[in-house]
PDB file of N, CA and C in Angstrom:
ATOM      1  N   UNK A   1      -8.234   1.997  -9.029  1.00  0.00           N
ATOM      2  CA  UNK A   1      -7.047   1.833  -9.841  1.00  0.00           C
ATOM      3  C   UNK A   1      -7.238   2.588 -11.155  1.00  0.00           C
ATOM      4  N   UNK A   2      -6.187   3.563 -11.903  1.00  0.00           N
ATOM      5  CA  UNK A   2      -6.388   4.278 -12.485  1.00  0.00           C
ATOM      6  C   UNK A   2      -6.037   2.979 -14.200  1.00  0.00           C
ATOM      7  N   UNK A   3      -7.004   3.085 -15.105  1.00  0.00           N
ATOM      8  CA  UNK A   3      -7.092   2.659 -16.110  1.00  0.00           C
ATOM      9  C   UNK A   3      -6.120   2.273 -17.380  1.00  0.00           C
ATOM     10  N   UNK A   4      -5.840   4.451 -17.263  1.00  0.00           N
ATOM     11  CA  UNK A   4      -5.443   4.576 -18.096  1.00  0.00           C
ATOM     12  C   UNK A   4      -3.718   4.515 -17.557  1.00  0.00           C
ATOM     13  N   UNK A   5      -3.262   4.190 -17.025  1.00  0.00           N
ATOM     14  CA  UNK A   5      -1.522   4.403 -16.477  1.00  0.00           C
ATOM     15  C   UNK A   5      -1.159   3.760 -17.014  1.00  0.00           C
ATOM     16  N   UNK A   6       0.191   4.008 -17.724  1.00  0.00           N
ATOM     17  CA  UNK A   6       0.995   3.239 -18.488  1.00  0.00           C
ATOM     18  C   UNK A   6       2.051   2.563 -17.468  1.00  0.00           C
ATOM     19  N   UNK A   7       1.927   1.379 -18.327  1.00  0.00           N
ATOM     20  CA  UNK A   7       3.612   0.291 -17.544  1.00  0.00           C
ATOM     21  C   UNK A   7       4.557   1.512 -17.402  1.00  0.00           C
ATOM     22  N   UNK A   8       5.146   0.861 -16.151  1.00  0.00           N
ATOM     23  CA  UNK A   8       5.978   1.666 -16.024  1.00  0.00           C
ATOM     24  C   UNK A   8       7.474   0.562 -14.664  1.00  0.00           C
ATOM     25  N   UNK A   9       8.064   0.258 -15.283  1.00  0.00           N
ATOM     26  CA  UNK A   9       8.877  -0.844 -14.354  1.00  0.00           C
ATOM     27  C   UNK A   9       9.566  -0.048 -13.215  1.00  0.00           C
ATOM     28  N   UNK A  10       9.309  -0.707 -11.868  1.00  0.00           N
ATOM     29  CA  UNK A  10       9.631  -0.434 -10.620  1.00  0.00           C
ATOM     30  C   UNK A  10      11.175  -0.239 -10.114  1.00  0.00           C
ATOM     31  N   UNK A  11      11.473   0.385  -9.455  1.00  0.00           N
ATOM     32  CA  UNK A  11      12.861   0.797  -9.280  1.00  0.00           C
ATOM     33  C   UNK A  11      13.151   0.219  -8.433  1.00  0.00           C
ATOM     34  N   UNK A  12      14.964  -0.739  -7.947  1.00  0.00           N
ATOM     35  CA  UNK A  12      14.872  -1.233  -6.830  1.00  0.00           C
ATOM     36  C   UNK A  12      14.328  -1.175  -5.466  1.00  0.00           C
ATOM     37  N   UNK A  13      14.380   0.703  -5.337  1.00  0.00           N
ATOM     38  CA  UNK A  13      13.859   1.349  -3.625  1.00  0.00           C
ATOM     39  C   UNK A  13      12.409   1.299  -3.711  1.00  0.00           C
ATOM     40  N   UNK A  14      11.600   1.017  -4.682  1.00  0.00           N
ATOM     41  CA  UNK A  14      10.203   1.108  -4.625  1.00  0.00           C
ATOM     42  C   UNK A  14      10.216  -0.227  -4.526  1.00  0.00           C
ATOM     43  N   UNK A  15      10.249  -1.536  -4.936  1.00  0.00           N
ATOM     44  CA  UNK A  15      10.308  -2.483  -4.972  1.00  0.00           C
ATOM     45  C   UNK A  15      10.593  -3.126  -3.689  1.00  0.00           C
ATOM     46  N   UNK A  16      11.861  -2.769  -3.084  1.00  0.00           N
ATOM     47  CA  UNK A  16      11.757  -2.834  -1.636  1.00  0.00           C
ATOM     48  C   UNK A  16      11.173  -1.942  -0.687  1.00  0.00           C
ATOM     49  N   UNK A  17      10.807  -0.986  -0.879  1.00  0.00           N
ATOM     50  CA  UNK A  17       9.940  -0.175   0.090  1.00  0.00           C
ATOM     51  C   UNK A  17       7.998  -0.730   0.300  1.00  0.00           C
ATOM     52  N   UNK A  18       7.636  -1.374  -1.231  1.00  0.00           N
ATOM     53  CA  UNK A  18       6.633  -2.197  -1.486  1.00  0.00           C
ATOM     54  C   UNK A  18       6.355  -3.559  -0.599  1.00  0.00           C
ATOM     55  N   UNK A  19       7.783  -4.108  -1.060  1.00  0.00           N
ATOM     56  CA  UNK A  19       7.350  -5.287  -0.528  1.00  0.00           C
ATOM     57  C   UNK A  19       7.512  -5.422   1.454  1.00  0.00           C
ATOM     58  N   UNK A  20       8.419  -4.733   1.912  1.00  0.00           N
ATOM     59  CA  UNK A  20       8.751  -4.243   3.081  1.00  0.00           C
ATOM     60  C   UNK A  20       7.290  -3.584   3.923  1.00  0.00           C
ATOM     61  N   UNK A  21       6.713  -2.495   3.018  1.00  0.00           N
ATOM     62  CA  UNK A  21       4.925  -2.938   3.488  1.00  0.00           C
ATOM     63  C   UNK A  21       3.903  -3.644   3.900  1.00  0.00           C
ATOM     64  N   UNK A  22       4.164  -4.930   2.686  1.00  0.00           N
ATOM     65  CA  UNK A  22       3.138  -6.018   2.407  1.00  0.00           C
ATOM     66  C   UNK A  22       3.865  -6.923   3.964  1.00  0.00           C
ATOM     67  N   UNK A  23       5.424  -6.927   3.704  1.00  0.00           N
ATOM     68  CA  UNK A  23       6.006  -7.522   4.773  1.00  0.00           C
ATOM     69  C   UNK A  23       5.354  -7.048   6.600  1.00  0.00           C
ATOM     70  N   UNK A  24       5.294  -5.753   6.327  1.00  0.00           N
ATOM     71  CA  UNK A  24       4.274  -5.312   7.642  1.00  0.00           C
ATOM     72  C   UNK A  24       3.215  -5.734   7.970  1.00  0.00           C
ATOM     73  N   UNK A  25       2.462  -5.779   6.956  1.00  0.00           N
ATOM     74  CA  UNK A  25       1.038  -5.701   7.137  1.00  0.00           C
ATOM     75  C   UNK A  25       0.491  -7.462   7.197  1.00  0.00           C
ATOM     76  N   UNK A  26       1.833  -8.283   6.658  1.00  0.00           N
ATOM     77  CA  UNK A  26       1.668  -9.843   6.859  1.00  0.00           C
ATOM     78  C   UNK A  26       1.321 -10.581   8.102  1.00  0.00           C
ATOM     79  N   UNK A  27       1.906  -9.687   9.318  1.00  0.00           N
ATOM     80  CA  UNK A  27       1.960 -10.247  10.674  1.00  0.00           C
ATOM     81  C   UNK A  27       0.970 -10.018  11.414  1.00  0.00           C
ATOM     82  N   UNK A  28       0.477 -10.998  11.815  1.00  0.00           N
ATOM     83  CA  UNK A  28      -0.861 -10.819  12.650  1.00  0.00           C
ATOM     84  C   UNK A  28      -1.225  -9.574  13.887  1.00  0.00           C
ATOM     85  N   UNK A  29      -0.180  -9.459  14.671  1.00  0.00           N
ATOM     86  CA  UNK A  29       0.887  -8.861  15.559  1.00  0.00           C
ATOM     87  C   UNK A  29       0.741  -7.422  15.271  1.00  0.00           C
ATOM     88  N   UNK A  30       1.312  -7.140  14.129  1.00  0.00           N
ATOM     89  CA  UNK A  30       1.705  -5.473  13.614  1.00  0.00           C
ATOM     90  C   UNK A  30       0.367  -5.203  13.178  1.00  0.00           C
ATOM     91  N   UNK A  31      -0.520  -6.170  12.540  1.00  0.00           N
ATOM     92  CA  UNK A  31      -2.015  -5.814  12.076  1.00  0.00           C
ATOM     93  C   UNK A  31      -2.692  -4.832  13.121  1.00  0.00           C
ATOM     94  N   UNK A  32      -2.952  -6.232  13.820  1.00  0.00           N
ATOM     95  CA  UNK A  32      -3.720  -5.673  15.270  1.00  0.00           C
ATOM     96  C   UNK A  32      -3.350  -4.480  16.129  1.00  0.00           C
ATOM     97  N   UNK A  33      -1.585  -4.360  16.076  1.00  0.00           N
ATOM     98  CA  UNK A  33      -1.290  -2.606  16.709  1.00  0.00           C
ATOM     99  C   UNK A  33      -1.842  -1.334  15.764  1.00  0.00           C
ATOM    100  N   UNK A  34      -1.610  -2.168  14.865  1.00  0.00           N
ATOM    101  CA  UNK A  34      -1.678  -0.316  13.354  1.00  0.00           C
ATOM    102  C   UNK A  34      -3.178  -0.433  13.466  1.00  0.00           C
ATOM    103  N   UNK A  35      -4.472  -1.383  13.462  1.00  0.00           N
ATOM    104  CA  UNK A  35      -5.406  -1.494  14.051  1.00  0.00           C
ATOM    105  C   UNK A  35      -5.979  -0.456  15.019  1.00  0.00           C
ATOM    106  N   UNK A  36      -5.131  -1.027  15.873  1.00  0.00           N
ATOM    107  CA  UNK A  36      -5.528  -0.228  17.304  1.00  0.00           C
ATOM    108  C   UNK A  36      -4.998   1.545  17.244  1.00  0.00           C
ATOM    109  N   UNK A  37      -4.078   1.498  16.422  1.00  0.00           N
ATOM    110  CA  UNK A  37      -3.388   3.101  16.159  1.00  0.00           C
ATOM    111  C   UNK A  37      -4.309   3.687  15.016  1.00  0.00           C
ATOM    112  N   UNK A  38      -5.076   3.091  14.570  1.00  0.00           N
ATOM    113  CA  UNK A  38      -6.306   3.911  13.538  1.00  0.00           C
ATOM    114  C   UNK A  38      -7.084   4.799  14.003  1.00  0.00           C
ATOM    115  N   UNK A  39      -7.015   4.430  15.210  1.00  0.00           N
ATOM    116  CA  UNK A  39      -8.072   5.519  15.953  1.00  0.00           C
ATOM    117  C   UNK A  39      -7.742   6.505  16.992  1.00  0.00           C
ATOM    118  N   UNK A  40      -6.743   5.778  17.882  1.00  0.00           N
ATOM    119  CA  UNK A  40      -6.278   7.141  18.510  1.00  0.00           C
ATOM    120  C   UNK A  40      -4.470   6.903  18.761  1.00  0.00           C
ATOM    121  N   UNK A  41      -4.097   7.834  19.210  1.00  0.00           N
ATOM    122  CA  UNK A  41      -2.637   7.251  19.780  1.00  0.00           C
ATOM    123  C   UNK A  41      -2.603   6.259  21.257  1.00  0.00           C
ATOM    124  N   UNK A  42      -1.460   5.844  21.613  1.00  0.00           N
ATOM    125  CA  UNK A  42      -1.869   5.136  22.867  1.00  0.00           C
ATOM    126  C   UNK A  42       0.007   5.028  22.952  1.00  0.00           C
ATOM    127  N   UNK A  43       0.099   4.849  24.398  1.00  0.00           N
ATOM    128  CA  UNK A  43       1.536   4.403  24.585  1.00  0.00           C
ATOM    129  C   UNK A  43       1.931   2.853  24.919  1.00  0.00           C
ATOM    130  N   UNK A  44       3.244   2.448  25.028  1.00  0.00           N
ATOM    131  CA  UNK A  44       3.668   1.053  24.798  1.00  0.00           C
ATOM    132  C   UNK A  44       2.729   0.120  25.688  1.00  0.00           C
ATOM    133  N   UNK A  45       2.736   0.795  27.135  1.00  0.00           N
ATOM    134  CA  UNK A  45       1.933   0.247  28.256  1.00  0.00           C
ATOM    135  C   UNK A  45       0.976  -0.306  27.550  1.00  0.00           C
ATOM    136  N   UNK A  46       0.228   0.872  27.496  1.00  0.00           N
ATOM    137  CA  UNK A  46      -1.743   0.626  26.804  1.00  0.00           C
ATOM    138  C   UNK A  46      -1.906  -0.137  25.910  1.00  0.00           C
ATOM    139  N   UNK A  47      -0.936  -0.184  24.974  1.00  0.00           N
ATOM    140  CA  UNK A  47      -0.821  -1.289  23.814  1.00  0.00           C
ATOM    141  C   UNK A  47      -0.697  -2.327  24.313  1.00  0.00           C
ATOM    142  N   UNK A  48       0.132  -3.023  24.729  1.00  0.00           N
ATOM    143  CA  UNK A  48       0.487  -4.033  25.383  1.00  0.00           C
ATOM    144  C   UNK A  48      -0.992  -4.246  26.540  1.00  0.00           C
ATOM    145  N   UNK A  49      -1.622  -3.623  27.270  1.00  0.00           N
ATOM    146  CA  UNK A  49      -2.336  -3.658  28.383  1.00  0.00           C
ATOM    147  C   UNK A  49      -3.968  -4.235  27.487  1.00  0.00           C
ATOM    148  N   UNK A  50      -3.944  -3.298  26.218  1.00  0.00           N
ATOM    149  CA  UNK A  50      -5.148  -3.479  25.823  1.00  0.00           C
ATOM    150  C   UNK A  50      -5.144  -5.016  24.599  1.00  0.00           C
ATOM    151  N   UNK A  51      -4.186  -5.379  23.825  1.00  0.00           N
ATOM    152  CA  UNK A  51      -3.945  -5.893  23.307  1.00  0.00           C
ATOM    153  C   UNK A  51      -3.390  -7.175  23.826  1.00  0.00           C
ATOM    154  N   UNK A  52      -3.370  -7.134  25.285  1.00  0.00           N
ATOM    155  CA  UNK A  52      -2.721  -8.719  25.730  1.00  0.00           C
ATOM    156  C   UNK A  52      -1.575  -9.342  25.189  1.00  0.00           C
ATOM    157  N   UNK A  53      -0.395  -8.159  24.839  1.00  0.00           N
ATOM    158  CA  UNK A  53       0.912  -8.260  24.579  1.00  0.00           C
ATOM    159  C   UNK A  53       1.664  -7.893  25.625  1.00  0.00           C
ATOM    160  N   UNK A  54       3.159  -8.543  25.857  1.00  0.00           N
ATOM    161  CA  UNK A  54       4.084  -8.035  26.446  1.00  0.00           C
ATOM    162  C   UNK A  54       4.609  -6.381  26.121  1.00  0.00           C
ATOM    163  N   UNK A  55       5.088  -6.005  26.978  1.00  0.00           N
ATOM    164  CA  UNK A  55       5.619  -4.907  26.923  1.00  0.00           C
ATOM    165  C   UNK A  55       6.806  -4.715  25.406  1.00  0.00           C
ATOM    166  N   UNK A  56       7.934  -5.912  25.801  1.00  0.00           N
ATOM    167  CA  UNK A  56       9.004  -6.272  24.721  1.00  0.00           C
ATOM    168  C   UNK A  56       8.344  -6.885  23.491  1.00  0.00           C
ATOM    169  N   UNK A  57       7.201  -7.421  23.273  1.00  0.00           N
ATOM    170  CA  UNK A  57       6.395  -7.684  22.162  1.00  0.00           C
ATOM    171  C   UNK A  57       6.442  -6.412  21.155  1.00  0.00           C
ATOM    172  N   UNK A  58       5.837  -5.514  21.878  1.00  0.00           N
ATOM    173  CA  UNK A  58       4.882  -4.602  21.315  1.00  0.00           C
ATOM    174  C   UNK A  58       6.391  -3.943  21.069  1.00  0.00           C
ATOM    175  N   UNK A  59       6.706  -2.925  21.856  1.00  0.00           N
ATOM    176  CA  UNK A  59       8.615  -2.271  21.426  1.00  0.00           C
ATOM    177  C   UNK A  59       9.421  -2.801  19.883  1.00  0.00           C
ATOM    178  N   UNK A  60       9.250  -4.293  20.080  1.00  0.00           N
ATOM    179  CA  UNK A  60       9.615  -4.737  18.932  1.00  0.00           C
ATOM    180  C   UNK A  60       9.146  -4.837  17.995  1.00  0.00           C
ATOM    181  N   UNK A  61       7.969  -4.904  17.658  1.00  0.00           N
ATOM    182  CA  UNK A  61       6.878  -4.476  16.398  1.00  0.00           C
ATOM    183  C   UNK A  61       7.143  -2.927  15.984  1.00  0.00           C
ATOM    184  N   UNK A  62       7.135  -1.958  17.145  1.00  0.00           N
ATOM    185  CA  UNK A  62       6.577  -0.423  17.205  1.00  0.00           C
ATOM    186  C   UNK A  62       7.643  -0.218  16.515  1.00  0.00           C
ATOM    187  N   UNK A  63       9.250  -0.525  16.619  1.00  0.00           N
ATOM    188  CA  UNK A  63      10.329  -0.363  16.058  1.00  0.00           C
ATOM    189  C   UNK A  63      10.539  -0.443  14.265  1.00  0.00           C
ATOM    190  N   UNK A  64      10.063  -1.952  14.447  1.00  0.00           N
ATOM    191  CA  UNK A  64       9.608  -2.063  12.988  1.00  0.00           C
ATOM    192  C   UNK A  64       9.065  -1.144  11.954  1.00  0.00           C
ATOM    193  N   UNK A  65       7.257  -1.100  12.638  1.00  0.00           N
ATOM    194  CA  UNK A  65       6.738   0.077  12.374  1.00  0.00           C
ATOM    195  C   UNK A  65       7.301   1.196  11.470  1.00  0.00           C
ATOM    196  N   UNK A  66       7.957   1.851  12.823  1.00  0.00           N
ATOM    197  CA  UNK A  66       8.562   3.044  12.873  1.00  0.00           C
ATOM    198  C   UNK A  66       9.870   3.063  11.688  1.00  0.00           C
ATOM    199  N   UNK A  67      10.691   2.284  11.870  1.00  0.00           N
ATOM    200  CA  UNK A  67      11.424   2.058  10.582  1.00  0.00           C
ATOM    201  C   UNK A  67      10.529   2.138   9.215  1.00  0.00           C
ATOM    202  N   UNK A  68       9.427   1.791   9.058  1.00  0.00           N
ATOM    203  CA  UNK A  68       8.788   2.006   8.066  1.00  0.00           C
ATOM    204  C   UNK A  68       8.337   3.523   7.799  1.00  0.00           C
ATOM    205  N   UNK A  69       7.974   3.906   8.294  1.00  0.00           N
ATOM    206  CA  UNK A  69       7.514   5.278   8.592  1.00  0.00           C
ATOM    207  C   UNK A  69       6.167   4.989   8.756  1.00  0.00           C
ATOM    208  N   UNK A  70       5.499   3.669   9.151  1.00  0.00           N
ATOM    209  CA  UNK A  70       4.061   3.698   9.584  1.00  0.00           C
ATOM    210  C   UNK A  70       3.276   3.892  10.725  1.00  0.00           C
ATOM    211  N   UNK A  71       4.514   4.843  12.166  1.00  0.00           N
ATOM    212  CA  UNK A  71       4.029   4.831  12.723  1.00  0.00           C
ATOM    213  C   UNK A  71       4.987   6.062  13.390  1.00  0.00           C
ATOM    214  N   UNK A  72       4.109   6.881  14.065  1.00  0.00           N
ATOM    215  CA  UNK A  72       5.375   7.866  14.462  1.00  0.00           C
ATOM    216  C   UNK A  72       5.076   7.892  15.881  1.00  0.00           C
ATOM    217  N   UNK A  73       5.978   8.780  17.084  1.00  0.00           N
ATOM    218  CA  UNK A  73       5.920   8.803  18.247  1.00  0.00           C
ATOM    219  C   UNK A  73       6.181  10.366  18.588  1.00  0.00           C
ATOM    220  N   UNK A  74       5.300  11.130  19.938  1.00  0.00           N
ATOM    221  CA  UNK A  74       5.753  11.974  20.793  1.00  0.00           C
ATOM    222  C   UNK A  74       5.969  10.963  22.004  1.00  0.00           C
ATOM    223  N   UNK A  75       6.988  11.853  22.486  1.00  0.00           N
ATOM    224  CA  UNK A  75       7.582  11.865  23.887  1.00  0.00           C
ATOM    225  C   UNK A  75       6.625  12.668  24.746  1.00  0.00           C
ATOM    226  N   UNK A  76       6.082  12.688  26.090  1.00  0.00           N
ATOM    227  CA  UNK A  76       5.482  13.470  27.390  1.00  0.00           C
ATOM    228  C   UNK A  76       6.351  12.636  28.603  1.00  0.00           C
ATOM    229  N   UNK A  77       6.854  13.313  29.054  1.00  0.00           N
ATOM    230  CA  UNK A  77       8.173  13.308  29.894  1.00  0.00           C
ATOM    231  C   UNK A  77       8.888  11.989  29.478  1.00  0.00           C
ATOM    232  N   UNK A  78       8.541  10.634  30.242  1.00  0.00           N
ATOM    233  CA  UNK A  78       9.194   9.821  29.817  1.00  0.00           C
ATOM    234  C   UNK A  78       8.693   8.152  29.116  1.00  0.00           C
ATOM    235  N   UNK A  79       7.313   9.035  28.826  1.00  0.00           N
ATOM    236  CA  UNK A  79       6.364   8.468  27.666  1.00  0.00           C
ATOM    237  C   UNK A  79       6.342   8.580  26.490  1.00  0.00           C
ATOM    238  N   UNK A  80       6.286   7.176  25.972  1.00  0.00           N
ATOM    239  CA  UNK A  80       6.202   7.388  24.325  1.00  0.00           C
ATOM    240  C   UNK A  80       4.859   7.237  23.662  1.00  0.00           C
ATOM    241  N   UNK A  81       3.886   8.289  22.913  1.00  0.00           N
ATOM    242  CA  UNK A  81       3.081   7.754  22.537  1.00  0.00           C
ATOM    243  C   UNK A  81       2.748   7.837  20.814  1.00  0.00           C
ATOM    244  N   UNK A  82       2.278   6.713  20.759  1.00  0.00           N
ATOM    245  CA  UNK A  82       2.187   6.442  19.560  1.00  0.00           C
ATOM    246  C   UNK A  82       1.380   6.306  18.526  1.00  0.00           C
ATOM    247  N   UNK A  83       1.448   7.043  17.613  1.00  0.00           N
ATOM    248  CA  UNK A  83       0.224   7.081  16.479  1.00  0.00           C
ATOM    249  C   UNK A  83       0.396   6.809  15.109  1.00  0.00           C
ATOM    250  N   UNK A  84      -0.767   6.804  14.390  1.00  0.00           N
ATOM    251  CA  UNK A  84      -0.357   6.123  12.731  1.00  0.00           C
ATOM    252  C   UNK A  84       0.399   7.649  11.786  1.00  0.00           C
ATOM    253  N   UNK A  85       0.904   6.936  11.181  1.00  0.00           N
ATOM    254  CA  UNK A  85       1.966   8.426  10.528  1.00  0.00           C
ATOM    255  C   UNK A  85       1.918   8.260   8.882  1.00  0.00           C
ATOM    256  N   UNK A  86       0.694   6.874   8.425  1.00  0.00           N
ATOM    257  CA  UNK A  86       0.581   7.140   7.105  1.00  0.00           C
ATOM    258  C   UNK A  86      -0.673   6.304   6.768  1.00  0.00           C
ATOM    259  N   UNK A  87      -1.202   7.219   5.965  1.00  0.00           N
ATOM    260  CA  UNK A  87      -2.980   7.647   5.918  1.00  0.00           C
ATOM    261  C   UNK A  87      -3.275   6.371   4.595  1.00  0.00           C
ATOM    262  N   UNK A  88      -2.467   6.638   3.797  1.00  0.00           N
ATOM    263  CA  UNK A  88      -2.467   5.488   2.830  1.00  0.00           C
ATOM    264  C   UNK A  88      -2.191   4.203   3.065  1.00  0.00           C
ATOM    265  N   UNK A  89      -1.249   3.808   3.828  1.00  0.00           N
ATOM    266  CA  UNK A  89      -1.325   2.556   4.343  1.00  0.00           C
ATOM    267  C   UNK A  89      -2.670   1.920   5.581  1.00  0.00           C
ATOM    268  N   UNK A  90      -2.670   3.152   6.395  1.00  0.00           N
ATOM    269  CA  UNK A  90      -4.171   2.914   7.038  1.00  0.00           C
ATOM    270  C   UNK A  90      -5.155   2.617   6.573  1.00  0.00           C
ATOM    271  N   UNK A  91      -5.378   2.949   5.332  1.00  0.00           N
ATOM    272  CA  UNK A  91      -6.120   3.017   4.364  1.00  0.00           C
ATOM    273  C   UNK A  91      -6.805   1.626   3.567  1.00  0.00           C
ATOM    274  N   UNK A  92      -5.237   1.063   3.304  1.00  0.00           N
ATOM    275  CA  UNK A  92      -5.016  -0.406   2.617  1.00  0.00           C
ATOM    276  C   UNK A  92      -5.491  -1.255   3.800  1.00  0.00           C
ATOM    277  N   UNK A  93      -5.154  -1.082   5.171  1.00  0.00           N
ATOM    278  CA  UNK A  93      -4.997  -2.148   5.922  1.00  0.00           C
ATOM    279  C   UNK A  93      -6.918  -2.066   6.154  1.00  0.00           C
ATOM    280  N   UNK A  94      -7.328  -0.807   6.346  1.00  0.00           N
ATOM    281  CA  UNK A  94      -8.922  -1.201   6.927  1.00  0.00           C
ATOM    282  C   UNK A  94      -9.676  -1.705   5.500  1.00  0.00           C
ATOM    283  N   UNK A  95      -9.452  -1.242   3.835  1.00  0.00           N
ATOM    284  CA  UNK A  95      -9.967  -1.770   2.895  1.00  0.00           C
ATOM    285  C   UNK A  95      -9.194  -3.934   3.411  1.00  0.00           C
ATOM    286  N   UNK A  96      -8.851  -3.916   3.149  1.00  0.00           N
ATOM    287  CA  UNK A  96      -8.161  -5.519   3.589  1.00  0.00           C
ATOM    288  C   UNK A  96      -9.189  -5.966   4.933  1.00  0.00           C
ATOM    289  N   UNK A  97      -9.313  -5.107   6.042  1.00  0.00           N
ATOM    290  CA  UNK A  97      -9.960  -6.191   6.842  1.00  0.00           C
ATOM    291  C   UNK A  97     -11.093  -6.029   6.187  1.00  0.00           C
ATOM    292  N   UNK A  98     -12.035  -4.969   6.103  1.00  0.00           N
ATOM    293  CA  UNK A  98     -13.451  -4.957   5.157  1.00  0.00           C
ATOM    294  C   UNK A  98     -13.225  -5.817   4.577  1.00  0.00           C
ATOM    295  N   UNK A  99     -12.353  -6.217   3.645  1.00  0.00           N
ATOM    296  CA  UNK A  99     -12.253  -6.985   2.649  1.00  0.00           C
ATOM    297  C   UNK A  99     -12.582  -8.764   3.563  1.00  0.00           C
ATOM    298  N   UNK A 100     -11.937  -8.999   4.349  1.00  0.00           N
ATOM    299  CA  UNK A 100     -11.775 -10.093   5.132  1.00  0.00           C
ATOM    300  C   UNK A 100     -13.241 -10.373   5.489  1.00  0.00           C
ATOM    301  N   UNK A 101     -13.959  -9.105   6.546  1.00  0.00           N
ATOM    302  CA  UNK A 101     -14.970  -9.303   7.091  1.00  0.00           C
ATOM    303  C   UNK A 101     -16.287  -9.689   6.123  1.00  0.00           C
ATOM    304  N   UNK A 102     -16.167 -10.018   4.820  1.00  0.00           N
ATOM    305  CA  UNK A 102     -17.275  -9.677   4.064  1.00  0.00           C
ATOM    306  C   UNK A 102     -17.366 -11.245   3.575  1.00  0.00           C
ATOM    307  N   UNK A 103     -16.531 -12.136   3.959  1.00  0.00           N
ATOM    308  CA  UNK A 103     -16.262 -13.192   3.324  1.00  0.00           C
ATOM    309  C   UNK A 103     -16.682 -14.548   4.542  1.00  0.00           C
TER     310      UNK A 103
END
């Protein structure tokens, strides 16, 4: 955290784009996918297959996600696969479990 930064009061779209984050990263659910998307891409199947989620589980998180911009998708024919699409939030979420695991 930088020291020297001056106050500086938050603008409504940062304010909700902030808390809409924290709102992501709250659910046990979305943890464990953006988790699993730290390391490689994988599609809905594999998610669901490796993670011991439903198919409609996981779709409905990935959506979320994706509305955030924390997660982006290619198409291969009529596969979606899916990977992390922001380095800074990846970032927060593995400092947080470190953070967890140390305790």
């Amino acid at each position: 955290m930088e020291e020297n930064r001056s106050y500086e009061d938050l603008d409504e779209e940062t304010l909700f784009l902030v808390s809409q984050t924290f709102k992501a990263l709250s659910d046990p659910t979305r943890i464990r996918i953006l988790n699993l998307l730290c390391s490689d891409e994988h599609s809905v199947t594999e998610i669901a297959e490796i993670l011991n989620l439903s198919q409609s589980t996981v779709s409905h998180q990935l959506r979320f996600l994706k509305q955030l911009r924390l997660v982006k998708f290619r198409r291969e024919g009529t596969t979606l696969y899916y990977s992390k699409d922001d380095d800074h939030i990846m970032h927060l979420l593995m400092q947080a479990i470190e953070h967890a695991a140390h305790h």
